[in-house]
Protein backbone atom coordinates (compact mmCIF):
# COMPACT_ATOMS: atom_id res chain seq x y z
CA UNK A 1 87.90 113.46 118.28
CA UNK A 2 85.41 115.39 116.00
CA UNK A 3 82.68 113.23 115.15
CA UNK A 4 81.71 115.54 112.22
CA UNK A 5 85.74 115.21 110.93
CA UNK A 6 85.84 111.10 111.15
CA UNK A 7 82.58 111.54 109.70
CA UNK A 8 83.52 113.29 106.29
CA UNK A 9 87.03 110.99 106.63
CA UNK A 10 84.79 107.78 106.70
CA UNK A 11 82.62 108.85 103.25
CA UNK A 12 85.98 109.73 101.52
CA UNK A 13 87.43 105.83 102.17
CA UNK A 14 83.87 104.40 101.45
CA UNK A 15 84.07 106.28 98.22
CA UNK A 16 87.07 104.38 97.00
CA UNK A 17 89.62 102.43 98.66
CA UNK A 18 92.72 104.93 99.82
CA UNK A 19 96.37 104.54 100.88
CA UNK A 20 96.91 105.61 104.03
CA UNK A 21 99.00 108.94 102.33
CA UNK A 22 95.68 109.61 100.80
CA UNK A 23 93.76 109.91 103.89
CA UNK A 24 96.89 111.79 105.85
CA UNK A 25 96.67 114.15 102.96
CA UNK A 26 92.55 114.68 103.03
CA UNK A 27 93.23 115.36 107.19
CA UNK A 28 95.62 117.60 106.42
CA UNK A 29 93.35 119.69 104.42
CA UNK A 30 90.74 119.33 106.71
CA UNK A 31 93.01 121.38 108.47
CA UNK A 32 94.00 119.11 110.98
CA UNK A 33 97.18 118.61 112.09
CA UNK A 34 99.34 115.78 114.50
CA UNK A 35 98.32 113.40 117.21
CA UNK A 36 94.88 113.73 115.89
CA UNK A 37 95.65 112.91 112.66
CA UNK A 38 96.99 109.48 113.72
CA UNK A 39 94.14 108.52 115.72
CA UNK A 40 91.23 109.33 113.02
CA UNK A 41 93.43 106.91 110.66
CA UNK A 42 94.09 104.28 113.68
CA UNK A 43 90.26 104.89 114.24
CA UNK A 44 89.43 104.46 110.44
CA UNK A 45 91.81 101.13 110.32
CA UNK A 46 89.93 99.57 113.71
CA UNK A 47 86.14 100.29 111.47
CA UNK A 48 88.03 98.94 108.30
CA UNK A 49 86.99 101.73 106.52
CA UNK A 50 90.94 102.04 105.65
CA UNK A 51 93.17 98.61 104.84
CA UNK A 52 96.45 98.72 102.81
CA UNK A 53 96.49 95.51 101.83
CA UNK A 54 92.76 95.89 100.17
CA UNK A 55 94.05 99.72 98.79
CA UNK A 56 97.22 97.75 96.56
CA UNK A 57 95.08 95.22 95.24
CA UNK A 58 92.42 97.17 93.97
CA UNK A 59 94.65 99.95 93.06
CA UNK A 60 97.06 97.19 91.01
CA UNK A 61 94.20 95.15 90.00
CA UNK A 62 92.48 98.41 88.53
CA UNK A 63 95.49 99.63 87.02
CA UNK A 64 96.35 96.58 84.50
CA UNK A 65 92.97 95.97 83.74
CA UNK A 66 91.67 99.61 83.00
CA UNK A 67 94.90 101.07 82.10
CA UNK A 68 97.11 97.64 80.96
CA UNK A 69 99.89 98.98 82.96
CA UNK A 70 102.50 96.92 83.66
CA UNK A 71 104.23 95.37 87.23
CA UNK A 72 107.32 97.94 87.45
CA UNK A 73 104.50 100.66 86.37
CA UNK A 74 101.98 99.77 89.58
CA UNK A 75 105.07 99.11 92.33
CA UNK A 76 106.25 102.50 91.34
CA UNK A 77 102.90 104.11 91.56
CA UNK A 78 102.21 102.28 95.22
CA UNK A 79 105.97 103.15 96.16
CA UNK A 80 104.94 107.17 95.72
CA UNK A 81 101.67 106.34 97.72
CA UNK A 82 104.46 105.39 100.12
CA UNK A 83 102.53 101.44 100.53
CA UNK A 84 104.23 99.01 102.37
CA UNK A 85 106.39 96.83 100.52
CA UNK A 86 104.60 93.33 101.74
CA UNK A 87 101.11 95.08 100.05
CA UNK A 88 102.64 95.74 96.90
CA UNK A 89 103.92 92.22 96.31
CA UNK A 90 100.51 90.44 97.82
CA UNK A 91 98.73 93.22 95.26
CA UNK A 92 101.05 91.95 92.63
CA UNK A 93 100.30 88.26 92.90
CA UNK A 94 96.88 89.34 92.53
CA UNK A 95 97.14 89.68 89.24
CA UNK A 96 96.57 86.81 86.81
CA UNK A 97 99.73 85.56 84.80
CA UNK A 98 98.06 84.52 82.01
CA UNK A 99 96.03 87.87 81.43
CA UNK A 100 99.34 89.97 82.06
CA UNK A 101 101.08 87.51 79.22
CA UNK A 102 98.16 88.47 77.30
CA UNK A 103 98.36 91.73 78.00
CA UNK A 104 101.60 92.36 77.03
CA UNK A 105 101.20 90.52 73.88
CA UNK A 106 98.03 92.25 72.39
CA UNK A 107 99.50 95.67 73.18
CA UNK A 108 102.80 94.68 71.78
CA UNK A 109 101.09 93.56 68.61
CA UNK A 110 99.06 96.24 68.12
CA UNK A 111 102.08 98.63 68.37
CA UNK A 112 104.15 97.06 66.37
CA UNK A 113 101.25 96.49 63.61
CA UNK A 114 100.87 100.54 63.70
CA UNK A 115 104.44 100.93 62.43
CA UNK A 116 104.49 99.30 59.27
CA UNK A 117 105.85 102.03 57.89
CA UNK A 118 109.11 102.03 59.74
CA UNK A 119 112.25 99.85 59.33
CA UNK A 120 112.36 96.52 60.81
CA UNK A 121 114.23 97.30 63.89
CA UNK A 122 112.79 100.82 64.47
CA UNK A 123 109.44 98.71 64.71
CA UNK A 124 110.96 97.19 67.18
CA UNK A 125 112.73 99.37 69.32
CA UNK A 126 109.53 101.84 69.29
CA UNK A 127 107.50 98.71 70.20
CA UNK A 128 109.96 97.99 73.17
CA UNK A 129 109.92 101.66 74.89
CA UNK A 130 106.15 101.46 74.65
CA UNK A 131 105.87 98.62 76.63
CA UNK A 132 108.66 99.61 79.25
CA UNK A 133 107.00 102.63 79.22
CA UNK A 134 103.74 100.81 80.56
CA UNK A 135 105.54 99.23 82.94
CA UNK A 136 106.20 95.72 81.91
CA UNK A 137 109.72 93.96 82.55
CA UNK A 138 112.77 94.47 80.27
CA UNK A 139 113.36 90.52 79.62
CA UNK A 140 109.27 89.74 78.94
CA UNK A 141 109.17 92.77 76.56
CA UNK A 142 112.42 91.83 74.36
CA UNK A 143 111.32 87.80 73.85
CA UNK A 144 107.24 89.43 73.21
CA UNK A 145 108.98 91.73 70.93
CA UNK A 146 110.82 89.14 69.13
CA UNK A 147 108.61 86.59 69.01
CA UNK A 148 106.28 89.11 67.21
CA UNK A 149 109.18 90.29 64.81
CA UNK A 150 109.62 86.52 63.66
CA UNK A 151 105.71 86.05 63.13
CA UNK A 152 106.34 88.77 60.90
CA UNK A 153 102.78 91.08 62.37
């Protein structure tokens, strides 16, 4: 094992946290290829320079708060970074209920507030694909949705 390799492999994961798909992909254009491959990443797991688990949560946590994406949005995103299904749930739970109910509600006002020039249920509808757009579930956008309509935003 190149010392000079796990060297430049270590700065990238101290950088930011990476999914292991990240770190394959940085090897590979290292230009290195196979067995070695899977022992800098088994060497980079042992130093905990590289952990899943820590990679979903921050990656999740990051997401909603920088981004307000919601939960279908970030399991998606971790799926492609081919994450472990046990990470993305513990990175979901990380994330408060309260602030995603929040969330969801301030963006759904806001949206439907900047289409008071449509028709009552085009307001609506237009609100609803922008929040399943950003990820959040079918049954909390509809009753957000509503429960804005009725307020009357």
């Amino acid at each position: 094992m190149n010392e000079q390799e796990l060297q430049k492999l270590r700065n990238y994961c101290a950088y930011q946290e990476r999914a292991h798909s990240e770190v394959r992909s940085k090897c590979f254009d290292l230009g290195l290829k196979g067995e070695h491959v899977d022992q800098l990443i088994a060497q980079l797991v042992e130093e905990n320079f590289l952990n899943e688990e820590r990679f979903a949560i921050a990656f999740a946590g990051g997401k909603f708060r920088m981004k307000q994406w919601g939960r279908k949005k970030i399991t998606q995103e971790l799926k492609m970074k081919q994450v472990s299904v046990y990470c993305i749930k513990k990175a979901l739970l990380e994330i408060d209920e309260d602030d995603y109910m929040q969330a969801l509600h301030k963006l759904a006002e806001k949206k439907y507030t900047s289409l008071r020039g449509d028709q009552h249920l085009k307001r609506q509808y237009k609100t609803m694909q922008f929040l399943l757009q950003r990820g959040f579930e079918q049954e909390l956008v509809r009753e957000t949705v509503e429960q804005i309509a009725k307020s009357g935003a």
